[in-house]
C-alpha atoms as a PDB file:
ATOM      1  CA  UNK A   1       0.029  16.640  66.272  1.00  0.00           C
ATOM      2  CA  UNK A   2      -2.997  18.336  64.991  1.00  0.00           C
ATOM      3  CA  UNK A   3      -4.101  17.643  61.243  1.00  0.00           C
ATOM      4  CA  UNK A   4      -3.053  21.595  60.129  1.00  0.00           C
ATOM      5  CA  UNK A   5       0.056  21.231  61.932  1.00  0.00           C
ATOM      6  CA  UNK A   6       1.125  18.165  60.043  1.00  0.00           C
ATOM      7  CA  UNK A   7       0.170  19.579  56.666  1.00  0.00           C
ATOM      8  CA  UNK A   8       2.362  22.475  57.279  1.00  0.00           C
ATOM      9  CA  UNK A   9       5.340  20.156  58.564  1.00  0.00           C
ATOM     10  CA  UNK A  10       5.151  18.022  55.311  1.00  0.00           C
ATOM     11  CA  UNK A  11       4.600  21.434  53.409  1.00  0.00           C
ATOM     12  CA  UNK A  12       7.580  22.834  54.425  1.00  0.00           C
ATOM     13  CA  UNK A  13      11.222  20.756  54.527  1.00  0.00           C
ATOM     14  CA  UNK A  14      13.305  21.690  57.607  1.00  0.00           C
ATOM     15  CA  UNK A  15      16.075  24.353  57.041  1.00  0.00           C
ATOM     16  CA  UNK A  16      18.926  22.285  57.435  1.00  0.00           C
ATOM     17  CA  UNK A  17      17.933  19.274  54.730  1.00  0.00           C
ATOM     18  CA  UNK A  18      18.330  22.011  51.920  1.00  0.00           C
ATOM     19  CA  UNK A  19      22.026  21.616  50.520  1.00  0.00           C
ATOM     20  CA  UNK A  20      23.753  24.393  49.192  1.00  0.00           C
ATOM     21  CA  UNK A  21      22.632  24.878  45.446  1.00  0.00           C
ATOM     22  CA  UNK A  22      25.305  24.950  42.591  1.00  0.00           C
ATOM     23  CA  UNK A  23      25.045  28.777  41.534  1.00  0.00           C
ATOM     24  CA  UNK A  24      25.249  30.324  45.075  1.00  0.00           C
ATOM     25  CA  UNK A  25      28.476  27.658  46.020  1.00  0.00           C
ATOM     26  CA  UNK A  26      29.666  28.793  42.312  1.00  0.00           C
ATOM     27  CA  UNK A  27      28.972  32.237  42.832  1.00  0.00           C
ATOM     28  CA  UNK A  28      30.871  32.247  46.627  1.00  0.00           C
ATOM     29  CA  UNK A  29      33.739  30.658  44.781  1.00  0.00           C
ATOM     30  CA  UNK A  30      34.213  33.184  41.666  1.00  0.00           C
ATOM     31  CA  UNK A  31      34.021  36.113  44.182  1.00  0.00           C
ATOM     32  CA  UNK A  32      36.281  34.689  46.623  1.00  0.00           C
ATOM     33  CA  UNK A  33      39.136  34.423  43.239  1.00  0.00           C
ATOM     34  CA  UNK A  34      38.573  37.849  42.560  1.00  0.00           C
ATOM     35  CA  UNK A  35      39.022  39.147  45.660  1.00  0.00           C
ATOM     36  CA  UNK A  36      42.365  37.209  46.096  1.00  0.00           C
ATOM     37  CA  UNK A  37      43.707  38.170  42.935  1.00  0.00           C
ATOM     38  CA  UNK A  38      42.950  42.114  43.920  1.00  0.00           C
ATOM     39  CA  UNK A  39      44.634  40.909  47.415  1.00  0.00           C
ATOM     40  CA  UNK A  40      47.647  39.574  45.483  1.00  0.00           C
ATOM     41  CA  UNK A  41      48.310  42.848  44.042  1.00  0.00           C
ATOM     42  CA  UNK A  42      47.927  44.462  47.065  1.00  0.00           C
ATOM     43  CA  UNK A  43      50.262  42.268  48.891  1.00  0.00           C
ATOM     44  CA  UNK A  44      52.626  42.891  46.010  1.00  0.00           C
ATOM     45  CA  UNK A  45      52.692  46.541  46.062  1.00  0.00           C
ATOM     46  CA  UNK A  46      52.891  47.412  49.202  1.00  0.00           C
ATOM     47  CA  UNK A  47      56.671  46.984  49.557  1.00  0.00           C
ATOM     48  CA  UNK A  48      57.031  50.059  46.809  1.00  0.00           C
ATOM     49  CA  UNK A  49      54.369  52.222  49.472  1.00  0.00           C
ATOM     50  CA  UNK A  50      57.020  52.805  52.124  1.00  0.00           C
ATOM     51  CA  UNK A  51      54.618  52.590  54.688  1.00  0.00           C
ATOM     52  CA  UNK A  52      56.226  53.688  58.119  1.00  0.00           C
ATOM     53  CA  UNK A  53      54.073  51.233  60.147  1.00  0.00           C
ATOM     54  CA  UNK A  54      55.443  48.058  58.538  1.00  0.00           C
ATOM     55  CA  UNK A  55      58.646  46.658  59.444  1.00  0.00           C
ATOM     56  CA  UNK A  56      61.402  44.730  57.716  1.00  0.00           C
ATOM     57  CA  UNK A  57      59.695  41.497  58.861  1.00  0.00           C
ATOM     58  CA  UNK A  58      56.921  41.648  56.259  1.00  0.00           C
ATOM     59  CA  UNK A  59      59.301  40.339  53.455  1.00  0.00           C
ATOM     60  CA  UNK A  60      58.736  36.728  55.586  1.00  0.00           C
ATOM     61  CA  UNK A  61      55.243  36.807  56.311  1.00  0.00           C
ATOM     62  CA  UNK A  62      54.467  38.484  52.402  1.00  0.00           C
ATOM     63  CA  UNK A  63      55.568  34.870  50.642  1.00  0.00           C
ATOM     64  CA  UNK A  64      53.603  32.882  53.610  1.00  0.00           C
ATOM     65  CA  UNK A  65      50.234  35.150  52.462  1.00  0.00           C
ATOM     66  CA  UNK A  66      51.281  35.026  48.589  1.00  0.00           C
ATOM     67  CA  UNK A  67      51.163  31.333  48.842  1.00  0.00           C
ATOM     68  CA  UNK A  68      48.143  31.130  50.953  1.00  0.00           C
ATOM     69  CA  UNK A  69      46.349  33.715  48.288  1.00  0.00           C
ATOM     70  CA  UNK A  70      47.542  31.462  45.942  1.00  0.00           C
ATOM     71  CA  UNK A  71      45.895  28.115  47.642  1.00  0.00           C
ATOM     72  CA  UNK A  72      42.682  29.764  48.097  1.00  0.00           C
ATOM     73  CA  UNK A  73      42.243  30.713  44.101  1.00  0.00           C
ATOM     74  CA  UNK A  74      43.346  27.086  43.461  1.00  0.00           C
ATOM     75  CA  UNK A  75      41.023  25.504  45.646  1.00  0.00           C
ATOM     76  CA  UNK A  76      37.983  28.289  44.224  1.00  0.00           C
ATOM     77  CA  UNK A  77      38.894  27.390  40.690  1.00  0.00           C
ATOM     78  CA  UNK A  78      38.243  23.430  42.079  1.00  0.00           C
ATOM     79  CA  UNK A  79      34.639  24.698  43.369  1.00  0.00           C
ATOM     80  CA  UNK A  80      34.099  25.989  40.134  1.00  0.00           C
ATOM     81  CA  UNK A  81      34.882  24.001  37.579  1.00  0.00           C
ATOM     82  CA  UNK A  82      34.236  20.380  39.111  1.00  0.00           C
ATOM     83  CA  UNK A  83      31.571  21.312  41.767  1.00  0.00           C
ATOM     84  CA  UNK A  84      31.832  17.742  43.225  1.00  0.00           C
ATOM     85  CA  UNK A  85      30.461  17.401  47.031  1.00  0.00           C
ATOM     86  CA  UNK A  86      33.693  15.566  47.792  1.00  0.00           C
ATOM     87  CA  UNK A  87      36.016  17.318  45.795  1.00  0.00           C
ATOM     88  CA  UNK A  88      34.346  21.199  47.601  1.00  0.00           C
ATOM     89  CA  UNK A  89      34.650  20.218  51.051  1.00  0.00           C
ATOM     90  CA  UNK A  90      38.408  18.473  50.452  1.00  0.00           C
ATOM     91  CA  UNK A  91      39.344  21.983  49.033  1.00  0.00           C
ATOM     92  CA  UNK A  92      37.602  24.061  51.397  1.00  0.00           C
ATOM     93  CA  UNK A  93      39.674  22.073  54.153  1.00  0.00           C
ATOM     94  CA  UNK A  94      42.700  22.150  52.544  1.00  0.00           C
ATOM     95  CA  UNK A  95      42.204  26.102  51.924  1.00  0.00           C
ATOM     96  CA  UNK A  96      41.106  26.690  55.887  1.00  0.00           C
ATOM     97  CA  UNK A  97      43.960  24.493  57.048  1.00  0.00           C
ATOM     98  CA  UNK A  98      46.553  27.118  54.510  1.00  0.00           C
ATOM     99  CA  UNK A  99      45.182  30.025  56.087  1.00  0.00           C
ATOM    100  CA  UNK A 100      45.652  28.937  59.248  1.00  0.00           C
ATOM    101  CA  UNK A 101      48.868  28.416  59.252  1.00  0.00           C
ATOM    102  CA  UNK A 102      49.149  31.948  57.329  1.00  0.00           C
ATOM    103  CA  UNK A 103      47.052  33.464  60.376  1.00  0.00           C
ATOM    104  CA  UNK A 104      50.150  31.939  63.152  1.00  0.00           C
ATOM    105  CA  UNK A 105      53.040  32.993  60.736  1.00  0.00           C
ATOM    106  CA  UNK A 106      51.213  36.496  60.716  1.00  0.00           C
ATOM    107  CA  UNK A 107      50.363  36.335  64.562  1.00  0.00           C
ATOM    108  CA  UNK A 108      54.229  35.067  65.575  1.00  0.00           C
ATOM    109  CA  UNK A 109      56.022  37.598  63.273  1.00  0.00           C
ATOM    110  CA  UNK A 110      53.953  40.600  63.146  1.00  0.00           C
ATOM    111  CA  UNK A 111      55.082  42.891  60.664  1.00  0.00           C
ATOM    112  CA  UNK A 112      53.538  45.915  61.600  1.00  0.00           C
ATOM    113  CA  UNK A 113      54.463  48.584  64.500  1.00  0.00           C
ATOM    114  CA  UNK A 114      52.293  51.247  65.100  1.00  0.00           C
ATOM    115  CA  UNK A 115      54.219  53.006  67.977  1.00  0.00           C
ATOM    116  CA  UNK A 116      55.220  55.620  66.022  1.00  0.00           C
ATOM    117  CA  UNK A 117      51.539  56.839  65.516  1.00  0.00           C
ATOM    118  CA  UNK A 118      50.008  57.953  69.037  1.00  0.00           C
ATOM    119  CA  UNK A 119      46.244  57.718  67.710  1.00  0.00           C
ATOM    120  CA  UNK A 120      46.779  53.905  66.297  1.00  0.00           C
ATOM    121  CA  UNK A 121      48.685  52.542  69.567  1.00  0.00           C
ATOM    122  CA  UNK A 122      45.416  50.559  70.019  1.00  0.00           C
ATOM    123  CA  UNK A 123      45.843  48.524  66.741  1.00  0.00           C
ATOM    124  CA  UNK A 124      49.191  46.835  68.216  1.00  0.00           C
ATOM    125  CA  UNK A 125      47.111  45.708  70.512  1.00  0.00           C
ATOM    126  CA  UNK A 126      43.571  44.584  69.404  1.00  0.00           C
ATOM    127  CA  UNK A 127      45.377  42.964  66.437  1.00  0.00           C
ATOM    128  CA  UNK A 128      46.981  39.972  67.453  1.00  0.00           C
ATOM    129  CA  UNK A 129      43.484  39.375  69.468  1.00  0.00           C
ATOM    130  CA  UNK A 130      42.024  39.360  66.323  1.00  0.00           C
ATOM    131  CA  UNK A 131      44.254  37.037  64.882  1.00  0.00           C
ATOM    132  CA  UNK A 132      43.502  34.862  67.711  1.00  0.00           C
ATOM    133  CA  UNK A 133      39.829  34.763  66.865  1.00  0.00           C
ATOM    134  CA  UNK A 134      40.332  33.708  63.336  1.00  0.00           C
ATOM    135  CA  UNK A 135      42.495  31.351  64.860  1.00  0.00           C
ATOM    136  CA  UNK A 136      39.595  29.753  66.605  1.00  0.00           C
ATOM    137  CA  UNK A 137      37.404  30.231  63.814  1.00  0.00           C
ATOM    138  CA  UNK A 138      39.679  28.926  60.823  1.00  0.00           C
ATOM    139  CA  UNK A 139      39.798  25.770  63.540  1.00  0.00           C
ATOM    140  CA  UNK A 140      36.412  25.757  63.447  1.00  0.00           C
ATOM    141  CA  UNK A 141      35.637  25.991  60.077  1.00  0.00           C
ATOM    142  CA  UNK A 142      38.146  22.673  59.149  1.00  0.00           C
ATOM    143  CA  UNK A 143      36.347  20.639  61.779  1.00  0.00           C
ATOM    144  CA  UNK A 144      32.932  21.327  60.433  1.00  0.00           C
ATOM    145  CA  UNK A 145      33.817  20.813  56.466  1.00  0.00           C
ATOM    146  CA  UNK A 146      35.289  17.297  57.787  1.00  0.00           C
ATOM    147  CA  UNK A 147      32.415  16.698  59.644  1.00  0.00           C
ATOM    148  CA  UNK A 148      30.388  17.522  56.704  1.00  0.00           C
ATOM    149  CA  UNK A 149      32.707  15.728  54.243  1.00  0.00           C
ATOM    150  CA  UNK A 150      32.029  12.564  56.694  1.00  0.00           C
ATOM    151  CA  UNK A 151      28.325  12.473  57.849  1.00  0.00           C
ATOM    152  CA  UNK A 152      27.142  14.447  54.756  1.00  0.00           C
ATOM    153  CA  UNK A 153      25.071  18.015  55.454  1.00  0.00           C
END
């Protein structure tokens, strides 16, 4: 390698040797509570809405979200008060793990039925395929914070 080239290399670490810094983990971790709480409220209300498109069903799948809503604060209140590397990537399993099983009780029941509305006919069936993909991508996202929590980042 040339003399310049190796001064540059030394100059500048490699992208994936950086570790996540404390205020942007804390930062991901105080928005992500926030939005769950404003999700909570959602999720609370929309039984008084009436909507036509939802069907009796979501009474089941509302308590399987609540308690995954619930998880997810938990385990962002454990990111930010003891930002521990251990103690992040246990929670951020355990919170990926909740929501999947959230994303199957959503996909198998499926409280919503958009017959009724000729222009949204396409949302009963992109939907479910969408569920699929964060699926595959909660699945994903477990087996990567264990292989982090194990060989370290």
């Amino acid at each position: 390698m040339p003399s310049w080239a190796r001064r540059i290399d030394q100059r500048i670490p490699p992208r994936w040797s950086r570790e996540k810094d404390y205020n942007r983990n804390r930062s991901e971790a105080i928005t992500s509570v926030i939005l769950n709480l404003l999700f909570l409220v959602v999720l609370y209300k929309i039984p008084d809405w009436h909507l036509d498109f939802i069907t009796g069903r979501y009474g089941t799948v509302m308590y399987i979200l609540i308690f995954s809503s619930l998880v997810q604060i938990a385990g962002n209140l454990v990111i930010i008060i003891l930002n521990f590397r251990i103690l992040t990537f246990l929670s951020k399993i355990l919170m990926e793990i909740v929501s999947f099983i959230a994303l199957i009780t959503f996909y198998y029941i499926y409280p919503l039925d958009f017959s009724g509305f000729p222009g949204f006919l396409w949302i009963d069936v992109i939907l479910p395929w969408v569920l699929i993909l964060a699926m595959i991508i909660s699945v994903i996202k477990v087996i990567s914070n264990i292989w982090k929590l194990i060989f370290g980042r």
